[in-house]
C-alpha atoms as a PDB file:
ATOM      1  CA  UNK A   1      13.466 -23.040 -12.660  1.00  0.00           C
ATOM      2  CA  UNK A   2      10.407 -21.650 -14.091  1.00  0.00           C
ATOM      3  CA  UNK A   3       7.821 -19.347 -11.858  1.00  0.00           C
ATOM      4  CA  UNK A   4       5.742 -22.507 -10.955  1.00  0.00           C
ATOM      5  CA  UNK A   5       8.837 -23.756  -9.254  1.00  0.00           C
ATOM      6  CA  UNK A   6       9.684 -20.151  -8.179  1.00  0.00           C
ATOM      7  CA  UNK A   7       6.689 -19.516  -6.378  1.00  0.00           C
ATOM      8  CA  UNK A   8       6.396 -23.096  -4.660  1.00  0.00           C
ATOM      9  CA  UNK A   9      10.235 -22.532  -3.272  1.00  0.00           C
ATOM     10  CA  UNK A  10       8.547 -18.715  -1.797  1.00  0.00           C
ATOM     11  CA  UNK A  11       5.647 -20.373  -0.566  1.00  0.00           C
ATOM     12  CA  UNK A  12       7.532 -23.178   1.409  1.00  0.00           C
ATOM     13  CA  UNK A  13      10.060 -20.495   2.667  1.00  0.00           C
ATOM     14  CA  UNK A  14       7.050 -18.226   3.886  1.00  0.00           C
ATOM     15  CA  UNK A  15       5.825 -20.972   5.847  1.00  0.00           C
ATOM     16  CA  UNK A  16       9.179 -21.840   7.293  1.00  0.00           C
ATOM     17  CA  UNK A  17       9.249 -18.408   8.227  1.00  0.00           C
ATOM     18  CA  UNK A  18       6.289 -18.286   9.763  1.00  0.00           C
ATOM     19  CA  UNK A  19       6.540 -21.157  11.883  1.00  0.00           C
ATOM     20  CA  UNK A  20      10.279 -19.927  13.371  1.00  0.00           C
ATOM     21  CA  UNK A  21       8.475 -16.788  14.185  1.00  0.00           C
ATOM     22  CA  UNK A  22       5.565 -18.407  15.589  1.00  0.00           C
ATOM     23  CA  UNK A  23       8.324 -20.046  17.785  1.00  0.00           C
ATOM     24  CA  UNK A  24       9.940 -16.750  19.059  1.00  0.00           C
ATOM     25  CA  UNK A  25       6.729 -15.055  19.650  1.00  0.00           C
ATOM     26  CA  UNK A  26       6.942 -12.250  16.398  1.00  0.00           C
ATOM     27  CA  UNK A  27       4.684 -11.443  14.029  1.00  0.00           C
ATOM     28  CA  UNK A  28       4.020 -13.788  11.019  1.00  0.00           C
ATOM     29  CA  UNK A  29       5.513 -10.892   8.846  1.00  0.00           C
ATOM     30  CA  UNK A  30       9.135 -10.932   9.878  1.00  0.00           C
ATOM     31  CA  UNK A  31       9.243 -14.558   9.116  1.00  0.00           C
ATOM     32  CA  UNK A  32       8.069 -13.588   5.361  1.00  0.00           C
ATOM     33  CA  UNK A  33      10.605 -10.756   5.147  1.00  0.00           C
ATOM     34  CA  UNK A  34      13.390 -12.722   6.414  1.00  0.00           C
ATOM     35  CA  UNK A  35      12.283 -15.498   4.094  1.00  0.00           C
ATOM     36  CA  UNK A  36      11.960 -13.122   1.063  1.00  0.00           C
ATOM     37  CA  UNK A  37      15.851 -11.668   2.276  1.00  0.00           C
ATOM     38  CA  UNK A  38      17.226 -15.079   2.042  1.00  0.00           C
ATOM     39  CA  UNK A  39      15.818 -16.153  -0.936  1.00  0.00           C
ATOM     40  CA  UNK A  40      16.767 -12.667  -2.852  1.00  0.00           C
ATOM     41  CA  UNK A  41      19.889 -11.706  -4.739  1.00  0.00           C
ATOM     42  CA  UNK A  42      21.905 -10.857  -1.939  1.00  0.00           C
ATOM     43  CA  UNK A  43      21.921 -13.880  -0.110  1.00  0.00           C
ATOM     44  CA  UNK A  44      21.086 -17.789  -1.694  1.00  0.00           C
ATOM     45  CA  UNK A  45      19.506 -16.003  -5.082  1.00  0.00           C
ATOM     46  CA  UNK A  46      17.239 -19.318  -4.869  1.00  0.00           C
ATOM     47  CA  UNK A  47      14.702 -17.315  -7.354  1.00  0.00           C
ATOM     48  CA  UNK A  48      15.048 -17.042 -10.394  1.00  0.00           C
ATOM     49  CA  UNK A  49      12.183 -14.974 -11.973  1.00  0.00           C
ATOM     50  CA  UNK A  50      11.741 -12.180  -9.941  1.00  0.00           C
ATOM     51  CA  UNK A  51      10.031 -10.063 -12.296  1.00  0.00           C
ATOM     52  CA  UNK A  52       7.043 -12.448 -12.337  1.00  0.00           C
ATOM     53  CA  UNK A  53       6.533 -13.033  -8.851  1.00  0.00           C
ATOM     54  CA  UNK A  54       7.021  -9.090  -7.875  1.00  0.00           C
ATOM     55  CA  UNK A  55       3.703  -8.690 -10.372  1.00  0.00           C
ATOM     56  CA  UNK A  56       2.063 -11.663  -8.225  1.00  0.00           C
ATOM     57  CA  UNK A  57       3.141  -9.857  -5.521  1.00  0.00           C
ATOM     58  CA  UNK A  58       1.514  -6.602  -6.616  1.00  0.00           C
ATOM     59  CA  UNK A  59      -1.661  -8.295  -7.208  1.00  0.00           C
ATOM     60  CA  UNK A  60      -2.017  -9.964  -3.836  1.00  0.00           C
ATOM     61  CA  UNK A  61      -1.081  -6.758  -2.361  1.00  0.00           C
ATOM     62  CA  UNK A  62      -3.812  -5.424  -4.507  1.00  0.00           C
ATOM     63  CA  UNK A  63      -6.012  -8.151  -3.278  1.00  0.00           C
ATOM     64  CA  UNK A  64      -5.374  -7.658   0.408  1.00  0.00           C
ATOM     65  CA  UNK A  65      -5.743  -4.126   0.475  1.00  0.00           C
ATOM     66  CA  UNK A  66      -9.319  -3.953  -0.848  1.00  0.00           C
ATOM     67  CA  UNK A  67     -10.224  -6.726   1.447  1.00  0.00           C
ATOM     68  CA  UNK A  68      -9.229  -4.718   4.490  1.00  0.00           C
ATOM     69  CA  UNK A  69     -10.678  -1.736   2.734  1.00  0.00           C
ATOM     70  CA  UNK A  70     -14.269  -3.837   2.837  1.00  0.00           C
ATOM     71  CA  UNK A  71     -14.037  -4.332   6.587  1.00  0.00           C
ATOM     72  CA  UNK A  72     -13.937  -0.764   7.249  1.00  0.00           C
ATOM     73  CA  UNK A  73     -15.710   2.107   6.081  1.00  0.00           C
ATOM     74  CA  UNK A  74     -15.206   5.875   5.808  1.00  0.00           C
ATOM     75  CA  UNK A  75     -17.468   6.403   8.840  1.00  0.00           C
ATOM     76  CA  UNK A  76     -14.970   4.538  10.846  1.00  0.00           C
ATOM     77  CA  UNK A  77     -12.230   6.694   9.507  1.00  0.00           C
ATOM     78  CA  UNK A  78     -14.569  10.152   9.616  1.00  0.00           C
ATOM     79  CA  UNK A  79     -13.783  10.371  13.467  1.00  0.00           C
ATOM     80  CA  UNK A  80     -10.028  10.575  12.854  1.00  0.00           C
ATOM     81  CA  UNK A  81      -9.862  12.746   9.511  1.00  0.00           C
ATOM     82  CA  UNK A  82      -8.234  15.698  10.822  1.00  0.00           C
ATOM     83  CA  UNK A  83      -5.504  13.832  12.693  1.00  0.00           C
ATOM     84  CA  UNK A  84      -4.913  11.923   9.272  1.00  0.00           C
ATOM     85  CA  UNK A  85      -4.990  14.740   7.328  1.00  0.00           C
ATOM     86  CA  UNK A  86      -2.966  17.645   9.263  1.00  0.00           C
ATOM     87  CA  UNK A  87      -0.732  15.513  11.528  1.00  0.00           C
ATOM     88  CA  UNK A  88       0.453  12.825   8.629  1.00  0.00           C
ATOM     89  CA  UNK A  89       2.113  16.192   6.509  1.00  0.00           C
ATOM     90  CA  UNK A  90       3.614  17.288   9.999  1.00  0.00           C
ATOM     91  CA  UNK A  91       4.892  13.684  10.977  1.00  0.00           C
ATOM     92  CA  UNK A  92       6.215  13.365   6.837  1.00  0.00           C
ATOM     93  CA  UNK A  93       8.132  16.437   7.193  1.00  0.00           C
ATOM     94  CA  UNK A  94       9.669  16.139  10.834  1.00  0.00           C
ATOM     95  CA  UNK A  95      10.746  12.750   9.830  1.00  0.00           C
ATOM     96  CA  UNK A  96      12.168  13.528   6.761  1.00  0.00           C
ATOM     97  CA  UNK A  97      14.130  16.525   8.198  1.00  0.00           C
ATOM     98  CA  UNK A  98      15.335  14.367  10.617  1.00  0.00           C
ATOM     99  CA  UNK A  99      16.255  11.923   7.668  1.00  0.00           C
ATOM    100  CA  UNK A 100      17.812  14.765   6.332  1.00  0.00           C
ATOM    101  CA  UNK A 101      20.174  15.970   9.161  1.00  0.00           C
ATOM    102  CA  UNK A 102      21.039  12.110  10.074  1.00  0.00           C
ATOM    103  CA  UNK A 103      22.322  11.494   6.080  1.00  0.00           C
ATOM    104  CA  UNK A 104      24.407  14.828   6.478  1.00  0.00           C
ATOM    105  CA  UNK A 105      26.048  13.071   9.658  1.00  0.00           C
ATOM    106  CA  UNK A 106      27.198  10.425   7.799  1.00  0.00           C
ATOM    107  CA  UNK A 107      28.507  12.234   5.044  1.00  0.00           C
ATOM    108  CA  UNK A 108      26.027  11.911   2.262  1.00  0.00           C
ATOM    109  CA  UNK A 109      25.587  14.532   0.006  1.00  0.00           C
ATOM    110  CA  UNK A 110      21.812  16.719  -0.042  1.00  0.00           C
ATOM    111  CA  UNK A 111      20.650  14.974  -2.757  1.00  0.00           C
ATOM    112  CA  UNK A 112      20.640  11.459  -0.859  1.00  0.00           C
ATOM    113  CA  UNK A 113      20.266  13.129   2.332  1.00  0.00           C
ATOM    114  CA  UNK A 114      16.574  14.181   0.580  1.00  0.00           C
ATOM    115  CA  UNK A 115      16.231  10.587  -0.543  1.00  0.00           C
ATOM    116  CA  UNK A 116      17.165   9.057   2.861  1.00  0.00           C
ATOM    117  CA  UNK A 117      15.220  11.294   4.702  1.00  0.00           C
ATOM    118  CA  UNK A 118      11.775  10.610   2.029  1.00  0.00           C
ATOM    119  CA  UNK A 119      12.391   7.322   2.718  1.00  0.00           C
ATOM    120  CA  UNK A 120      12.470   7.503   6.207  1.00  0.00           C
ATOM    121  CA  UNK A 121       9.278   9.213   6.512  1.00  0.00           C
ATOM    122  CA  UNK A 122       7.083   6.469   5.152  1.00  0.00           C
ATOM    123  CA  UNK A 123       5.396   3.741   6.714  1.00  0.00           C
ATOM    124  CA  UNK A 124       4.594   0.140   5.142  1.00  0.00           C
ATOM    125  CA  UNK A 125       0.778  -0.061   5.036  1.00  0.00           C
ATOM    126  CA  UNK A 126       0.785  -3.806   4.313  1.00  0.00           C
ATOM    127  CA  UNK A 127       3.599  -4.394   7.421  1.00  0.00           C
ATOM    128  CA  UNK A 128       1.312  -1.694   9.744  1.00  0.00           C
ATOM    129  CA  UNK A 129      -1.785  -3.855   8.878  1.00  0.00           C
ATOM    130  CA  UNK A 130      -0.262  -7.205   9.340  1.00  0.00           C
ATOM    131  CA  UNK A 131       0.399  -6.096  12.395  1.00  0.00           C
ATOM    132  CA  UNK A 132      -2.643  -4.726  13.617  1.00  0.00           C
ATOM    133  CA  UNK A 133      -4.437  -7.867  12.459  1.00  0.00           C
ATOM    134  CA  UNK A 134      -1.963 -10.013  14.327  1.00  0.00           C
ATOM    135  CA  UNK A 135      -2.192  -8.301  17.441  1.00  0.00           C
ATOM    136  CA  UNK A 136      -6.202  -8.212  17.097  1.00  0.00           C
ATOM    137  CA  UNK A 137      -6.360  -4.522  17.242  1.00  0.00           C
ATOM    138  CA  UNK A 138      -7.702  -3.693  13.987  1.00  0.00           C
ATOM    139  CA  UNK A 139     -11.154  -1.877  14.775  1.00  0.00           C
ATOM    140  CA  UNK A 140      -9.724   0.139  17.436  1.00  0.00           C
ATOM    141  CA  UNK A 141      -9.221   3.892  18.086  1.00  0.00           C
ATOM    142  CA  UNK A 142      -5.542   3.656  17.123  1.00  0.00           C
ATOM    143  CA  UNK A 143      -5.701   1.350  14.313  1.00  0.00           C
ATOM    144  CA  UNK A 144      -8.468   3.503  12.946  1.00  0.00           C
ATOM    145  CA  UNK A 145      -5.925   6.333  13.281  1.00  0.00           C
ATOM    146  CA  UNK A 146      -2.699   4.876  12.285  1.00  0.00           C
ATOM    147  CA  UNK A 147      -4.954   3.306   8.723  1.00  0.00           C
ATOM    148  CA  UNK A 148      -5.994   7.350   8.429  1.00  0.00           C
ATOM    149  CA  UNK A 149      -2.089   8.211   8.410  1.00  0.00           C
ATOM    150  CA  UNK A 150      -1.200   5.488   6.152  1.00  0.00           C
ATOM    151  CA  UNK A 151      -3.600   6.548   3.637  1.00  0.00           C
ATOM    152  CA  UNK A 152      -2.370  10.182   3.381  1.00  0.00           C
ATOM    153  CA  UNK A 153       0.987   8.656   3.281  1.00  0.00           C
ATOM    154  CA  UNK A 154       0.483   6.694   0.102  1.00  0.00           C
ATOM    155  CA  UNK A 155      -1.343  10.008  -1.058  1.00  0.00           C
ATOM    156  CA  UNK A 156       2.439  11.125   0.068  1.00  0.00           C
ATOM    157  CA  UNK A 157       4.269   8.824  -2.014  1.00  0.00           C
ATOM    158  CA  UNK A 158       3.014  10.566  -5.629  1.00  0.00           C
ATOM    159  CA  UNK A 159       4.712  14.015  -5.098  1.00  0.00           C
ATOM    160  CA  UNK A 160       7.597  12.434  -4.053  1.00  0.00           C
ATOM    161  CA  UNK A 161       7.944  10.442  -6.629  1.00  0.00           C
ATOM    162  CA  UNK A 162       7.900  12.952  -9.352  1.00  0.00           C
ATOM    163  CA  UNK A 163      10.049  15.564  -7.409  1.00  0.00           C
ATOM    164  CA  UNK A 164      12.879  13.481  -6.160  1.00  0.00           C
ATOM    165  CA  UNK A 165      13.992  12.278  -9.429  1.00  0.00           C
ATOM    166  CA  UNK A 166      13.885  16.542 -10.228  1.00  0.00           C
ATOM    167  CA  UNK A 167      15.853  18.037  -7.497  1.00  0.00           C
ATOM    168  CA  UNK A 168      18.026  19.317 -10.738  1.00  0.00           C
ATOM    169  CA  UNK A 169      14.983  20.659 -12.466  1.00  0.00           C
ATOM    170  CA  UNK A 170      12.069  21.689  -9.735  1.00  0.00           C
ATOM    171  CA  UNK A 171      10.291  23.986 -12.135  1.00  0.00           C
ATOM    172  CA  UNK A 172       8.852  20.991 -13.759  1.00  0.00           C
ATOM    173  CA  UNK A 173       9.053  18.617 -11.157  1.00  0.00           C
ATOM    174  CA  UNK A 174       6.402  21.606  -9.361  1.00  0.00           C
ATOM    175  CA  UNK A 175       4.417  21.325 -12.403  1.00  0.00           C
ATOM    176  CA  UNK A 176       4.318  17.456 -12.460  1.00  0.00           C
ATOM    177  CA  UNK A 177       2.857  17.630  -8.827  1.00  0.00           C
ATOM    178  CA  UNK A 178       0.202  19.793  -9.671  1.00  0.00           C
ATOM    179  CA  UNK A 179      -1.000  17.483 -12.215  1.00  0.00           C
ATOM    180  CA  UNK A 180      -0.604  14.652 -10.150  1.00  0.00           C
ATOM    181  CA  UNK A 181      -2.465  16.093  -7.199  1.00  0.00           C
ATOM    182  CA  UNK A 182      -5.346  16.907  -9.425  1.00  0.00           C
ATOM    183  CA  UNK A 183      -5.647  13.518 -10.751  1.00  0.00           C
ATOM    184  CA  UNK A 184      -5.245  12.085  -7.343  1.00  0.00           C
ATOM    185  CA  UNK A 185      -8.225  14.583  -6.256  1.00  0.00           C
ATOM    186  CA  UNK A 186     -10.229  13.654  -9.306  1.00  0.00           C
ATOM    187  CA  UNK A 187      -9.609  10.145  -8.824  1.00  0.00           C
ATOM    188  CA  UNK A 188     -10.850  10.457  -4.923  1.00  0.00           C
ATOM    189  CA  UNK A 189     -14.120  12.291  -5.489  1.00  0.00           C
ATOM    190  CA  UNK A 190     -14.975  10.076  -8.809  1.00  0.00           C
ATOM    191  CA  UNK A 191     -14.418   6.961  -6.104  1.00  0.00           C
ATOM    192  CA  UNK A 192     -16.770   8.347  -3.838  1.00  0.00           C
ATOM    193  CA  UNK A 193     -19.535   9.579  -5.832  1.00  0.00           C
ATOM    194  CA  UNK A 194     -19.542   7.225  -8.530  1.00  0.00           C
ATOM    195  CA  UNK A 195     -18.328   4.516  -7.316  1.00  0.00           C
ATOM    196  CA  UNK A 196     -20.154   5.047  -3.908  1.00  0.00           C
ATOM    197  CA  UNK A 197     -23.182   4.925  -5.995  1.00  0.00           C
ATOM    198  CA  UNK A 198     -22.560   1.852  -8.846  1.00  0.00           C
ATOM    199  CA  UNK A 199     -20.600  -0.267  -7.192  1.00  0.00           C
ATOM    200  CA  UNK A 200     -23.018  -1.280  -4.323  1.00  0.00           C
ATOM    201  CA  UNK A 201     -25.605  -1.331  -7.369  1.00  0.00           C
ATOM    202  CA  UNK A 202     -23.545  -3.905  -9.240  1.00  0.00           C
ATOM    203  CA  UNK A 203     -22.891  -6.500  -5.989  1.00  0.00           C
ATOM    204  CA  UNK A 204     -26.453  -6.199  -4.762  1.00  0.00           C
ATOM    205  CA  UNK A 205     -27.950  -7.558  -8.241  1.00  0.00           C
ATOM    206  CA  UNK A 206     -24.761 -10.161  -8.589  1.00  0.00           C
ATOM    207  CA  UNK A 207     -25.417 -11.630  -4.910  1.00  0.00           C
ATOM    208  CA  UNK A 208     -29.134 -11.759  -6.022  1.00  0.00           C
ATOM    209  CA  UNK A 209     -28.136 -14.357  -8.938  1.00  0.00           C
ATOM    210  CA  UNK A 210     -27.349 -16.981  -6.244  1.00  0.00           C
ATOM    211  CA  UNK A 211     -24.247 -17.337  -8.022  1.00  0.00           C
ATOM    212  CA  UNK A 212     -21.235 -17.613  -5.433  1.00  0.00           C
ATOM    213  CA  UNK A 213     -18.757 -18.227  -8.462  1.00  0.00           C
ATOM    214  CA  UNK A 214     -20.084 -14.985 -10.109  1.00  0.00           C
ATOM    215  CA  UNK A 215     -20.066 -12.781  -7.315  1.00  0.00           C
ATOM    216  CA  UNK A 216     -16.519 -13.681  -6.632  1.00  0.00           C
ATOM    217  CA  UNK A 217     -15.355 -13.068  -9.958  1.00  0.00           C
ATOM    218  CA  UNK A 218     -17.220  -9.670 -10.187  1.00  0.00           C
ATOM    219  CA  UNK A 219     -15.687  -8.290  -6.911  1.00  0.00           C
ATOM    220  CA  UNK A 220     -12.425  -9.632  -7.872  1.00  0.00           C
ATOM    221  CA  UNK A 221     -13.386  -7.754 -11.225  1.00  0.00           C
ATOM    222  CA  UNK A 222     -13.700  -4.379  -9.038  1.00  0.00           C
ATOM    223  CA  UNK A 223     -10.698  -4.564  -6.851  1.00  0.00           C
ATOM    224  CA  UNK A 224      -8.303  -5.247 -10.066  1.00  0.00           C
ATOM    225  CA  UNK A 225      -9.863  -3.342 -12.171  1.00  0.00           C
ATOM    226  CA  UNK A 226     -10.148   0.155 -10.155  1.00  0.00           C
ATOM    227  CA  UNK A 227      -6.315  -0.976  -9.023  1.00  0.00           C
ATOM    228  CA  UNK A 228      -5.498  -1.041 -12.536  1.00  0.00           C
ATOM    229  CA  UNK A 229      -7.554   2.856 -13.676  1.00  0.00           C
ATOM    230  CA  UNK A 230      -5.717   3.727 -10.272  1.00  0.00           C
ATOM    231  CA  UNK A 231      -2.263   3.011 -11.993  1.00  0.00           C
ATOM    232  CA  UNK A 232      -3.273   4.113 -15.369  1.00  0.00           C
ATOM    233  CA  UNK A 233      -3.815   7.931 -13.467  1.00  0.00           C
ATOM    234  CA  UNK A 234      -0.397   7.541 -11.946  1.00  0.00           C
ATOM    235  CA  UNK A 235      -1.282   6.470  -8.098  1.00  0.00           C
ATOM    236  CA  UNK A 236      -1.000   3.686  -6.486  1.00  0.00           C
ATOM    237  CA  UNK A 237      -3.249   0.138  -7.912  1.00  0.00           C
ATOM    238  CA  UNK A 238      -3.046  -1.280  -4.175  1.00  0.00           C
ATOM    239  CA  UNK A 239      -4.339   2.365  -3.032  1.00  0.00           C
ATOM    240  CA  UNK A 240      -7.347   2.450  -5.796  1.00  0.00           C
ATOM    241  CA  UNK A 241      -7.956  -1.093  -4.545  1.00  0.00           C
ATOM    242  CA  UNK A 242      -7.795   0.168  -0.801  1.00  0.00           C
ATOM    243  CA  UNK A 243     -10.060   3.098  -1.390  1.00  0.00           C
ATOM    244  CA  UNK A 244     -12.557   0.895  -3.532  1.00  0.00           C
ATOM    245  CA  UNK A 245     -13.009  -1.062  -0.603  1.00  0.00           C
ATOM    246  CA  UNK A 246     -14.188   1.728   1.297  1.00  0.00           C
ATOM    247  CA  UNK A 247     -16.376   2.841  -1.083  1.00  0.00           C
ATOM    248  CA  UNK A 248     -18.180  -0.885  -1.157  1.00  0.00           C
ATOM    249  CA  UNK A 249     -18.353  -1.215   2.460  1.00  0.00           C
END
């Protein structure tokens, strides 16, 4: 099978899926992941070029996440800032701890106790989102604040990254971090000003062509393109995308 064939066996699964949990009253979401389980290695191995569809997967996620970036806007997420930004560190560390202690139950050594409990204390922003939108809460006080906590959370995922594959050597995993939290800060503010700045510029004279085809290939431009600087400074491409949203909204 080649990806064409690949991706139409996903697609059909997906909405297979999605109709059994349309049936039993879930979200649309499960039915993808338990479509994705069966059709993985572990179970029917029905595809056979992962590889390609995980980097059509990355773009859609991409996609997506600027999308629901451009239907909010950092006023929306201004009123819950300081519950994103002091209570997300406190909820990542309780959890993990708890990670922690729950792998040392069951007999793991520290190291993978560390991993379990990193693990443990992340959230899925695509599945939280999904969700949200399913449910019809997105817009709402909570939403607003669980999309604040996801956000630090993916800010999360970068020192983890580079100091869980360095438990043996922290020294430089420490001085990884600090690099990495620089660019992620440089990266942030460069969004904001800049971006805040030519980015509305650019779509405002685009729309003003009349050309719909145009427009949509310049905004596609932006979201894959800042995903792509995003991943060239080490962070996240669906999290650039995400944050590029904002900034255009």
């Amino acid at each position: 099978m080649n990806i064409a064939s690949d991706l139409t066996v996903v697609v059909v699964a997906g909405v297979i899926g999605a109709v059994l949990a349309r049936i039993v009253r879930q979200p649309l979401i499960l039915g993808y992941l338990l479509a994705g389980v069966f059709l993985g290695p572990h179970l029917s191995n029905t595809v056979t070029d992962a590889g390609n569809l995980e980097l059509l997967a990355e773009i859609g996620v991409t996609l997506l996440l600027f999308g629901i970036g451009l239907e909010l806007s950092f006023r929306d997420l201004a009123p819950v800032r300081h519950v994103a930004v002091i209570g997300t560190p406190i909820q990542v560390m309780l959890t993990a701890l708890l990670g922690l202690a729950f792998g040392r139950v069951l007999g793991l050594d520290w190291v993978a106790s560390i991993w379990l409990g990193a693990l443990l204390s992340l959230s899925s922003t695509i599945v939280v989102i999904k969700t949200l939108q399913a449910q019809g809460r997105m817009g709402t006080l909570s939403s607003r604040v669980m999309l604040g906590m996801l956000v630090v959370q993916d800010v999360a995922v970068i020192p983890m990254m580079i100091v869980l594959p360095r438990l043996s050597s922290l020294d430089a995993g420490l001085a990884a971090v600090t690099i990495s939290i620089v660019k992620a800060s440089a990266f942030l503010v460069l969004m904001v000003i800049v971006g805040g700045r030519v980015f509305p510029w650019v779509v405002e004279r685009v729309a003003r062509s009349g050309s719909r085809e145009l427009f949509l290939l310049v905004v596609t431009g932006l979201a894959l393109g800042v995903g792509y600087l995003t991943h060239f400074a080490g962070l996240s491409p669906a999290l650039g995308a995400f944050v590029a949203g904002l900034v255009l909204s």
